[in-house]
PDB file of N, CA and C in Angstrom:
ATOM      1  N   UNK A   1      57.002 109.283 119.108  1.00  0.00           N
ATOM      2  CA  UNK A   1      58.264 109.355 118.404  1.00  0.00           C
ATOM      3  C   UNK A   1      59.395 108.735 119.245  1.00  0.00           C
ATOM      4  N   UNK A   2      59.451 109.072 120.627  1.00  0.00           N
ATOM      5  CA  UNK A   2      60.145 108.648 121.575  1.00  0.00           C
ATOM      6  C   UNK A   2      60.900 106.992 121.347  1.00  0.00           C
ATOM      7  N   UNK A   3      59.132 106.270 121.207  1.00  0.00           N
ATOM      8  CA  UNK A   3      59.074 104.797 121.434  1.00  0.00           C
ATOM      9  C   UNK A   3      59.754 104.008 120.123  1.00  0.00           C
ATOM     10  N   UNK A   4      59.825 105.132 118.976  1.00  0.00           N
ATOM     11  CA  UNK A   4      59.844 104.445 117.728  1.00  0.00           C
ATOM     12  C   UNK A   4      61.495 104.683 117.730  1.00  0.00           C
ATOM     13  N   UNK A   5      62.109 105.539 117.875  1.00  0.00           N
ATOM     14  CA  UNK A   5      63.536 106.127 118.489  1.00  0.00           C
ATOM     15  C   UNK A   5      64.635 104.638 119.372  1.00  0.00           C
ATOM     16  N   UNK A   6      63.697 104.504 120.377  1.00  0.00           N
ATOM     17  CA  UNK A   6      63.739 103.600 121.280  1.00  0.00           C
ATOM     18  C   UNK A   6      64.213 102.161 120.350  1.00  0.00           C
ATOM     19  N   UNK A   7      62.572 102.000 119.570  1.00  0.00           N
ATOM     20  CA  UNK A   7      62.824 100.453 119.494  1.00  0.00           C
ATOM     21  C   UNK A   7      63.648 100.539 117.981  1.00  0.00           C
ATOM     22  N   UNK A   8      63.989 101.566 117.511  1.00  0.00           N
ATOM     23  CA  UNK A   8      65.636 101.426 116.010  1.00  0.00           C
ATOM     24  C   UNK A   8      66.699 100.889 116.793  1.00  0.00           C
ATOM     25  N   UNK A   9      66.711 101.729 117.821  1.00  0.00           N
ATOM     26  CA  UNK A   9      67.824 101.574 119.189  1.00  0.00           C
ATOM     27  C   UNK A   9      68.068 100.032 119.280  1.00  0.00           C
ATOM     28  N   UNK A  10      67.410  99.592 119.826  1.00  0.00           N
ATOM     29  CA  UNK A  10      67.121  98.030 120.094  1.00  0.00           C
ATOM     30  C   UNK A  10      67.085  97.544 118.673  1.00  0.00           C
ATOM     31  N   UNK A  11      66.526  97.392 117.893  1.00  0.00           N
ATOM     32  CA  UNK A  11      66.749  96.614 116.887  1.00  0.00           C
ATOM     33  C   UNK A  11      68.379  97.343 116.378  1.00  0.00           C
ATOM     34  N   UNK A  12      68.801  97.721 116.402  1.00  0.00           N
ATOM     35  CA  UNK A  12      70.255  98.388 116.157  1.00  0.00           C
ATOM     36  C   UNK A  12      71.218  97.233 116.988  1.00  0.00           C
ATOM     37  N   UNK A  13      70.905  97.351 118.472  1.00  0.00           N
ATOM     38  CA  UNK A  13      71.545  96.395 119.566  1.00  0.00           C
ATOM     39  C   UNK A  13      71.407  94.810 118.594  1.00  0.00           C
ATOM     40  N   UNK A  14      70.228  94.407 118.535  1.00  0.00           N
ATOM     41  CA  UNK A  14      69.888  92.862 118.205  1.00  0.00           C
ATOM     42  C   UNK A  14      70.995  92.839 117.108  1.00  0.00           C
ATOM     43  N   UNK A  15      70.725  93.654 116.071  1.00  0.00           N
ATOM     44  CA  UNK A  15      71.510  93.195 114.850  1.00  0.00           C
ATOM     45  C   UNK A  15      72.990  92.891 114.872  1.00  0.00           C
ATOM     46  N   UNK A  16      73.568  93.977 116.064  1.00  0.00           N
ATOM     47  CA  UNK A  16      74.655  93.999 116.606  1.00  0.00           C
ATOM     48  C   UNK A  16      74.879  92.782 117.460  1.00  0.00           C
ATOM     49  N   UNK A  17      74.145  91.990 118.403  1.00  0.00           N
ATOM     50  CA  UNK A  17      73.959  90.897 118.611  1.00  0.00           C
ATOM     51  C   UNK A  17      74.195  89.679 117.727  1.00  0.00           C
ATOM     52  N   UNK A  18      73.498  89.676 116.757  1.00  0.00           N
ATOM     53  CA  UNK A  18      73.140  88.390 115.236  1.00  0.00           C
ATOM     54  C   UNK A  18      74.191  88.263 115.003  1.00  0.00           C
ATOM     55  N   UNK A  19      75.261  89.922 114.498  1.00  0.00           N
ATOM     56  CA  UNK A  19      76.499  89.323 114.258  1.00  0.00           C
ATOM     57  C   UNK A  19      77.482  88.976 114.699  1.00  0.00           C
ATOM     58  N   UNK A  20      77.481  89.144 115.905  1.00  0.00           N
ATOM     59  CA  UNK A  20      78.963  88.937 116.741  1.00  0.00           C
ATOM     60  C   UNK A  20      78.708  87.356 117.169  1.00  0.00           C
ATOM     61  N   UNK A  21      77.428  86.852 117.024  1.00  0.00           N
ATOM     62  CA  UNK A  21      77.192  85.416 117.394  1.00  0.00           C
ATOM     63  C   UNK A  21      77.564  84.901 116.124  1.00  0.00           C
ATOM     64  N   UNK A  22      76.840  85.229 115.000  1.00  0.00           N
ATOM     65  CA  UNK A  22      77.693  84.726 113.760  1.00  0.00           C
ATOM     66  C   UNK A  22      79.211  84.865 114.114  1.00  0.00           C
ATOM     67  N   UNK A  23      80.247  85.784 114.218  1.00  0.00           N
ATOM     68  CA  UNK A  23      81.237  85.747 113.930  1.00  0.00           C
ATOM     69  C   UNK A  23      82.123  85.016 115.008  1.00  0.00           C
ATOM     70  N   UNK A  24      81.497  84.604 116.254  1.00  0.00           N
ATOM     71  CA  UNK A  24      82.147  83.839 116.975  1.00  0.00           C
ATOM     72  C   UNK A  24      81.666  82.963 117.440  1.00  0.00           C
ATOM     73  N   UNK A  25      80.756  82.333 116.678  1.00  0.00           N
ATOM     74  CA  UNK A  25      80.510  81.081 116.303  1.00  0.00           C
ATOM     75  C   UNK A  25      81.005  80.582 114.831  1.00  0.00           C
ATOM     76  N   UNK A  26      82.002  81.303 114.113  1.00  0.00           N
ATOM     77  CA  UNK A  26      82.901  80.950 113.299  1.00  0.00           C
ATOM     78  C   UNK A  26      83.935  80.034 113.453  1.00  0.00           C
ATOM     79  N   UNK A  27      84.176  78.669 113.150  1.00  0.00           N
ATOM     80  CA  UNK A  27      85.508  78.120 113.794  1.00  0.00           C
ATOM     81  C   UNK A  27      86.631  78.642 112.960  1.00  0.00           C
ATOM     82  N   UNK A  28      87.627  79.015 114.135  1.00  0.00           N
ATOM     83  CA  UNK A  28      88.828  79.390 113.724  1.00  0.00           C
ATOM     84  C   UNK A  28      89.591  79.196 112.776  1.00  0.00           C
ATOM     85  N   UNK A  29      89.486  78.016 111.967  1.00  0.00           N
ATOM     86  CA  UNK A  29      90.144  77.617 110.553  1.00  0.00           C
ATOM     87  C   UNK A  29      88.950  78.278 109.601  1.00  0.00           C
ATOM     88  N   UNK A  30      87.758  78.270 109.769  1.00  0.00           N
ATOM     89  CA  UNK A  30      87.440  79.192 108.536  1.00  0.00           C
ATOM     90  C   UNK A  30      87.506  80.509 108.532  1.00  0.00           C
ATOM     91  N   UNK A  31      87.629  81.531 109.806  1.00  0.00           N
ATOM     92  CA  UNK A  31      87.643  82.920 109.939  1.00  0.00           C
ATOM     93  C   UNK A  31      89.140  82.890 109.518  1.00  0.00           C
ATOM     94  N   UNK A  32      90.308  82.076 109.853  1.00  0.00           N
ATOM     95  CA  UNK A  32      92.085  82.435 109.714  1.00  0.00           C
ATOM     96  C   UNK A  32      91.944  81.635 107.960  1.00  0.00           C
ATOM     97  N   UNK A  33      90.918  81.176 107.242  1.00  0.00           N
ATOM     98  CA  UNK A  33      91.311  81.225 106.348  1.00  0.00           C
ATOM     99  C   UNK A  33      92.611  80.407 106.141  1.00  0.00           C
ATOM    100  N   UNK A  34      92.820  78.979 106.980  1.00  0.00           N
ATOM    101  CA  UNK A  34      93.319  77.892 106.913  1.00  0.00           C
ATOM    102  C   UNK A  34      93.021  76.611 106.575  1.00  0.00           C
ATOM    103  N   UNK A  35      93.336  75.903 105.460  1.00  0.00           N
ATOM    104  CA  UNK A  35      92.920  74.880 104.912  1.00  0.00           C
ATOM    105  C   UNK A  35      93.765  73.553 105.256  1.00  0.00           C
ATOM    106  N   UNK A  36      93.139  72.696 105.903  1.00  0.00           N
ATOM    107  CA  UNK A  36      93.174  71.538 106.745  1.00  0.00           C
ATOM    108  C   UNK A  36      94.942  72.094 107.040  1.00  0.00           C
ATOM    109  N   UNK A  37      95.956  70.412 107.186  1.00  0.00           N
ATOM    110  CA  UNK A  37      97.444  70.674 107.254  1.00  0.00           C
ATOM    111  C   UNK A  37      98.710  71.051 106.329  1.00  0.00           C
ATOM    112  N   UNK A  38      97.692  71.925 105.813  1.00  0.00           N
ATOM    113  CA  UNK A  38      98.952  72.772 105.245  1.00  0.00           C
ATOM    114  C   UNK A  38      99.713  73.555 105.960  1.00  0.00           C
ATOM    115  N   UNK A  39     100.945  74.183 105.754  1.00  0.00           N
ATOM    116  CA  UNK A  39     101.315  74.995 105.983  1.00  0.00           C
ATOM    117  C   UNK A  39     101.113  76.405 106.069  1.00  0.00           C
ATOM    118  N   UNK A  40     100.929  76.997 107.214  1.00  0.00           N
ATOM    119  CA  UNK A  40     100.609  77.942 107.559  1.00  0.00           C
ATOM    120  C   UNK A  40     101.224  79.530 106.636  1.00  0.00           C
ATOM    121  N   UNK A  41      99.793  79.914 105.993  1.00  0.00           N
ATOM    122  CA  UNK A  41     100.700  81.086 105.296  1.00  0.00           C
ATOM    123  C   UNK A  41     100.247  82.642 105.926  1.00  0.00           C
ATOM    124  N   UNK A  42     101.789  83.153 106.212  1.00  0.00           N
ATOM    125  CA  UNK A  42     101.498  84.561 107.210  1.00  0.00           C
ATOM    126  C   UNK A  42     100.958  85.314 106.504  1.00  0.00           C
ATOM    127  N   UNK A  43     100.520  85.822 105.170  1.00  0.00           N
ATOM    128  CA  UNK A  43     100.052  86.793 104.399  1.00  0.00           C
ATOM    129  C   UNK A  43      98.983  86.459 104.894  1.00  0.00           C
ATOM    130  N   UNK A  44      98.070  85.130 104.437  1.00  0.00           N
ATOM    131  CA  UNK A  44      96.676  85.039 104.071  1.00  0.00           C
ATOM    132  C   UNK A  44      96.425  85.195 105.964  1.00  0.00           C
ATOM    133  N   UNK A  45      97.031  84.290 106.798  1.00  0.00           N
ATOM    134  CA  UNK A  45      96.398  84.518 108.096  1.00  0.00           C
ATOM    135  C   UNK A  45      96.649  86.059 109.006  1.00  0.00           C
ATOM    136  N   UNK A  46      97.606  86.685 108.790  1.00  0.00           N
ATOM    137  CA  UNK A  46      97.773  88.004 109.164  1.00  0.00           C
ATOM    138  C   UNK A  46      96.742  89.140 108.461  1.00  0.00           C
ATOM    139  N   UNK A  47      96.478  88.779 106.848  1.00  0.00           N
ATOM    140  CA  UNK A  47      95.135  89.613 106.593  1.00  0.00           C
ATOM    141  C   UNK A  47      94.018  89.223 107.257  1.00  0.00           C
ATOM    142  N   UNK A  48      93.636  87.745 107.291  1.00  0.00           N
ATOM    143  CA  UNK A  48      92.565  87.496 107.989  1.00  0.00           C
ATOM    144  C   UNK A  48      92.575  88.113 109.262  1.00  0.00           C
ATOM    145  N   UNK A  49      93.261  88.193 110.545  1.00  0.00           N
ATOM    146  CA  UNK A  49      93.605  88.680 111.687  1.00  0.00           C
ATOM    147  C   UNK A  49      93.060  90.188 111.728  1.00  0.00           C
ATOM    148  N   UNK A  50      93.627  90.560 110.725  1.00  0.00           N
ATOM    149  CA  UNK A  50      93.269  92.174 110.592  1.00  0.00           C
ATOM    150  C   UNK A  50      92.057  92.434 110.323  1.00  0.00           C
ATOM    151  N   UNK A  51      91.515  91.656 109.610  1.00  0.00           N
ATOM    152  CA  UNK A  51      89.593  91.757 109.387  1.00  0.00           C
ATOM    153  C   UNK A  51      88.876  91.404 110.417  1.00  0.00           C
ATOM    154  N   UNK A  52      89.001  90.501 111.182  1.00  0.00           N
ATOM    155  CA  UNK A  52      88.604  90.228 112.368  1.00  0.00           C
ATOM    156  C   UNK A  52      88.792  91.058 113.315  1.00  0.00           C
ATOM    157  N   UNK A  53      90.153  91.791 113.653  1.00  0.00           N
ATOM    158  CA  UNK A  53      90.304  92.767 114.796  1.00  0.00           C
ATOM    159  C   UNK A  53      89.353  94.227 114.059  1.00  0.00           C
ATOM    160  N   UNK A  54      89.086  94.198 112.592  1.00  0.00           N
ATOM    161  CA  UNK A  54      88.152  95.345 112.093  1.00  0.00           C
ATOM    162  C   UNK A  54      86.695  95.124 112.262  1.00  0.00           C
ATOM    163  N   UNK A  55      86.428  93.999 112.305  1.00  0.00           N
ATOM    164  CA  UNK A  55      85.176  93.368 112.549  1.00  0.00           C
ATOM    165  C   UNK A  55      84.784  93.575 114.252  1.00  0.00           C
ATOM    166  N   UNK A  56      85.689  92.998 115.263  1.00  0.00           N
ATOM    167  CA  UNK A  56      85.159  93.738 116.838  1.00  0.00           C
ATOM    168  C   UNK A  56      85.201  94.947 116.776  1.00  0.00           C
ATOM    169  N   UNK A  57      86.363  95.607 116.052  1.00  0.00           N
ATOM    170  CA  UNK A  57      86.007  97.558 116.507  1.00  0.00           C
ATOM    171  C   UNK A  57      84.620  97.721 116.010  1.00  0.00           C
ATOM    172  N   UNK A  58      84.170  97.682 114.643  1.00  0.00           N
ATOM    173  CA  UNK A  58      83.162  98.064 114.124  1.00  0.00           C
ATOM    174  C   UNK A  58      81.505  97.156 114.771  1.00  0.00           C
ATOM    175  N   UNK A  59      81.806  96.124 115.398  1.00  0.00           N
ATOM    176  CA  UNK A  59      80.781  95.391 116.448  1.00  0.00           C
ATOM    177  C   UNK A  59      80.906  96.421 117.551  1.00  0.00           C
ATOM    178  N   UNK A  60      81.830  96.489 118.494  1.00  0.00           N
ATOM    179  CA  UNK A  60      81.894  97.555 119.370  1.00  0.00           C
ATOM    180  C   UNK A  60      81.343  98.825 119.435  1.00  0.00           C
ATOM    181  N   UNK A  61      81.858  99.969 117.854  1.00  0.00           N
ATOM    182  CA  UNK A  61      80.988 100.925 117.606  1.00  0.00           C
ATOM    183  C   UNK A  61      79.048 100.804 117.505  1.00  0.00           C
ATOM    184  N   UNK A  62      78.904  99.687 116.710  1.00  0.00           N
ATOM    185  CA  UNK A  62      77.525  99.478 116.807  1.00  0.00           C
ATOM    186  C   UNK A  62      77.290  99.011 117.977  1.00  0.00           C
ATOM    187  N   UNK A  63      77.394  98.750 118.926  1.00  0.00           N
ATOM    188  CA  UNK A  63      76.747  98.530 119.991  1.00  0.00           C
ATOM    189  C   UNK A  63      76.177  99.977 120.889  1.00  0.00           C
ATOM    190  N   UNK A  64      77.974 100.881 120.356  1.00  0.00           N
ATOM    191  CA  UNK A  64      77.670 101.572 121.439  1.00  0.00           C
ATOM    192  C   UNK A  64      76.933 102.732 120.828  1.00  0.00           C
ATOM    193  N   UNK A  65      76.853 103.004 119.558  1.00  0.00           N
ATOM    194  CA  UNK A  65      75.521 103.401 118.747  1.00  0.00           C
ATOM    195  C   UNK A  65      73.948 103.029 119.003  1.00  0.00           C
ATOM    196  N   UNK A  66      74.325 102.168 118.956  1.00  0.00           N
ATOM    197  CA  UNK A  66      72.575 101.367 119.247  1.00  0.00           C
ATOM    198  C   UNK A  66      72.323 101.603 120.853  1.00  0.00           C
ATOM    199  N   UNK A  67      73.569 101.368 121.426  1.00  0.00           N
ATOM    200  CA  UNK A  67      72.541 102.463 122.297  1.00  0.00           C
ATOM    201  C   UNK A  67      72.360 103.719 123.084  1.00  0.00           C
ATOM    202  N   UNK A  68      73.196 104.563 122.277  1.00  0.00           N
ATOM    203  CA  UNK A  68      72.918 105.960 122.287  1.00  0.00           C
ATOM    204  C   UNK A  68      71.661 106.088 121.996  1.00  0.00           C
ATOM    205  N   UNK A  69      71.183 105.296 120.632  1.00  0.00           N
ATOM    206  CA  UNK A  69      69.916 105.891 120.173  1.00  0.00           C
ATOM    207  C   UNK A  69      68.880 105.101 120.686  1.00  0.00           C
ATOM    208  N   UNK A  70      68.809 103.812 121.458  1.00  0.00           N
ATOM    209  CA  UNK A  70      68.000 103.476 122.427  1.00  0.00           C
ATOM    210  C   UNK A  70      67.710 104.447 123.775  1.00  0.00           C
ATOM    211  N   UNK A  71      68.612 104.750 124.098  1.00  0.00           N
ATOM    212  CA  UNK A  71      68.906 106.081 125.192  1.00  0.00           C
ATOM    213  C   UNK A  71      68.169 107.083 124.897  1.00  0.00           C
ATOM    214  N   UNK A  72      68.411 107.788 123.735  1.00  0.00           N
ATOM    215  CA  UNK A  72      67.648 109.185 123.029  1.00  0.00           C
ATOM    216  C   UNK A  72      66.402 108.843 123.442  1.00  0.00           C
ATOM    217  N   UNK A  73      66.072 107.427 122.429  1.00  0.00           N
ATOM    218  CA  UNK A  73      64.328 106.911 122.280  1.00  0.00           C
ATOM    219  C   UNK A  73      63.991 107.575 123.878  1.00  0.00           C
ATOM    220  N   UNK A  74      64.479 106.855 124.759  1.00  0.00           N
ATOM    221  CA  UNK A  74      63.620 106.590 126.555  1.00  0.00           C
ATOM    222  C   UNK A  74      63.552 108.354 126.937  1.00  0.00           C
ATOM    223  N   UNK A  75      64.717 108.931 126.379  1.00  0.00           N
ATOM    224  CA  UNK A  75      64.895 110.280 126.942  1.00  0.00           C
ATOM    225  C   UNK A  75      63.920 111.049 126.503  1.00  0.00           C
ATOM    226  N   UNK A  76      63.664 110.881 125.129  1.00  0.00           N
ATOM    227  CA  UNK A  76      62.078 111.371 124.203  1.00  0.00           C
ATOM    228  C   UNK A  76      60.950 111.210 125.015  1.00  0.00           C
ATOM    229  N   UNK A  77      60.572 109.906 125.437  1.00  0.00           N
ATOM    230  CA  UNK A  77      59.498 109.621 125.668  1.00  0.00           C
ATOM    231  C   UNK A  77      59.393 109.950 126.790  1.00  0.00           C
ATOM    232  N   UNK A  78      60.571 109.924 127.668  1.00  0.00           N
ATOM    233  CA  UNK A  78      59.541 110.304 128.974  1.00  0.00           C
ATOM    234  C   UNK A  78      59.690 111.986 129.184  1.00  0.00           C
ATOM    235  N   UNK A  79      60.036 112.904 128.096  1.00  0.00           N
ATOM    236  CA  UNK A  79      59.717 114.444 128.167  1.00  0.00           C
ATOM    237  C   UNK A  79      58.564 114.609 127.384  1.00  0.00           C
ATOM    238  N   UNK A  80      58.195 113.644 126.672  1.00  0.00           N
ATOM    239  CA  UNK A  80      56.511 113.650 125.747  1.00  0.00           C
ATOM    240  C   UNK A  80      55.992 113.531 126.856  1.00  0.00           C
ATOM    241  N   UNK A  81      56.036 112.583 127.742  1.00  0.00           N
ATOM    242  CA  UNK A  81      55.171 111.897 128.776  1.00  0.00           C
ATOM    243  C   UNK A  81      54.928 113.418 130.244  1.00  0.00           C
ATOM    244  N   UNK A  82      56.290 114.211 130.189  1.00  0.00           N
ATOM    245  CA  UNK A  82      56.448 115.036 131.111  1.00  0.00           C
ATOM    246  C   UNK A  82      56.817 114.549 132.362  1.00  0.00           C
ATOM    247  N   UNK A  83      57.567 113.677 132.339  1.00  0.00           N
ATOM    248  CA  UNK A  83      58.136 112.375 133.997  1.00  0.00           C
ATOM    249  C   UNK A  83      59.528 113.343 133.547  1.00  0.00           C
ATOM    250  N   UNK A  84      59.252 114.126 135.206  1.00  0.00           N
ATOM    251  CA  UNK A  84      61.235 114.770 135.676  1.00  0.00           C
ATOM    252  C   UNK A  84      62.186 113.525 135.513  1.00  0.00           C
ATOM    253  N   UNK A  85      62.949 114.029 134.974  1.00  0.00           N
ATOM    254  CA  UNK A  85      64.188 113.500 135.197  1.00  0.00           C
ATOM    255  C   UNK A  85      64.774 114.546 136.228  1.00  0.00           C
ATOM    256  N   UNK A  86      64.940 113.444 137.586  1.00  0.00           N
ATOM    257  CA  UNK A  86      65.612 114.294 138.840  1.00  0.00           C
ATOM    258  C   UNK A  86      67.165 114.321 138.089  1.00  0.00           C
ATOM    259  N   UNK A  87      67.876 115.511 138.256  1.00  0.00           N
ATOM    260  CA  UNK A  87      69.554 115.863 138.349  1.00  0.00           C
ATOM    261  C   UNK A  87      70.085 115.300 139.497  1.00  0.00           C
ATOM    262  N   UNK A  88      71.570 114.622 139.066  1.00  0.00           N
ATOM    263  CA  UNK A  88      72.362 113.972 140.098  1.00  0.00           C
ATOM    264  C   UNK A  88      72.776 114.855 141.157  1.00  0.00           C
ATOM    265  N   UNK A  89      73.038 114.809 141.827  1.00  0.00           N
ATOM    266  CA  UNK A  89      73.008 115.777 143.026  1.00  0.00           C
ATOM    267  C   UNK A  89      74.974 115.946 142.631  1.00  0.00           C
ATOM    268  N   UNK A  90      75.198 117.121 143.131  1.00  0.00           N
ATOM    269  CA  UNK A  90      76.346 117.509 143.018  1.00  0.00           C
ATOM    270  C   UNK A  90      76.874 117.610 143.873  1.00  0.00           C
ATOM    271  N   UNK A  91      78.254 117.878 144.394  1.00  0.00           N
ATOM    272  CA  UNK A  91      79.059 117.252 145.693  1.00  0.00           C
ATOM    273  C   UNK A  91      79.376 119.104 146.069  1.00  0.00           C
TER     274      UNK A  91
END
């Protein structure tokens, strides 16, 4: 159960990976939603801005999701397995 825990974890990370390479490998005139030399309009590029800064928080959360539950997975398996986890020594 451990291992299967583990590898959601990781495939959680990858997916979280796929997209942040998609999204910044986006060039900047199509993510700001700017069409060649026109004039720059603050509505359409200030919403765009805001989806994008919603798009890293929610990349960020999945990362750090994916690997909590990559974490869990290893923590499972090695108390199936019965391998101590030594405690940090305390000051």
């Amino acid at each position: 159960m451990g291992i299967l825990v583990f590898l959601g974890g990781v495939g959680l990370l990858l997916n979280t990976f796929r997209l942040a390479n998609d999204m910044f490998t986006t060039p900047p005139r199509d993510a700001l939603g700017t069409k060649g030399a026109k004039v720059l309009e603050v509505g359409v590029v200030g919403n765009s801005l805001t989806v994008i800064l919603l798009r890293i928080a929610l990349l960020l959360i999945m990362g750090v999701v994916g690997s909590l539950i990559a974490n869990k997975g290893v923590f499972l398996y090695t108390h199936s397995r019965g391998i101590p986890v030594k405690p940090e020594p305390k000051d």
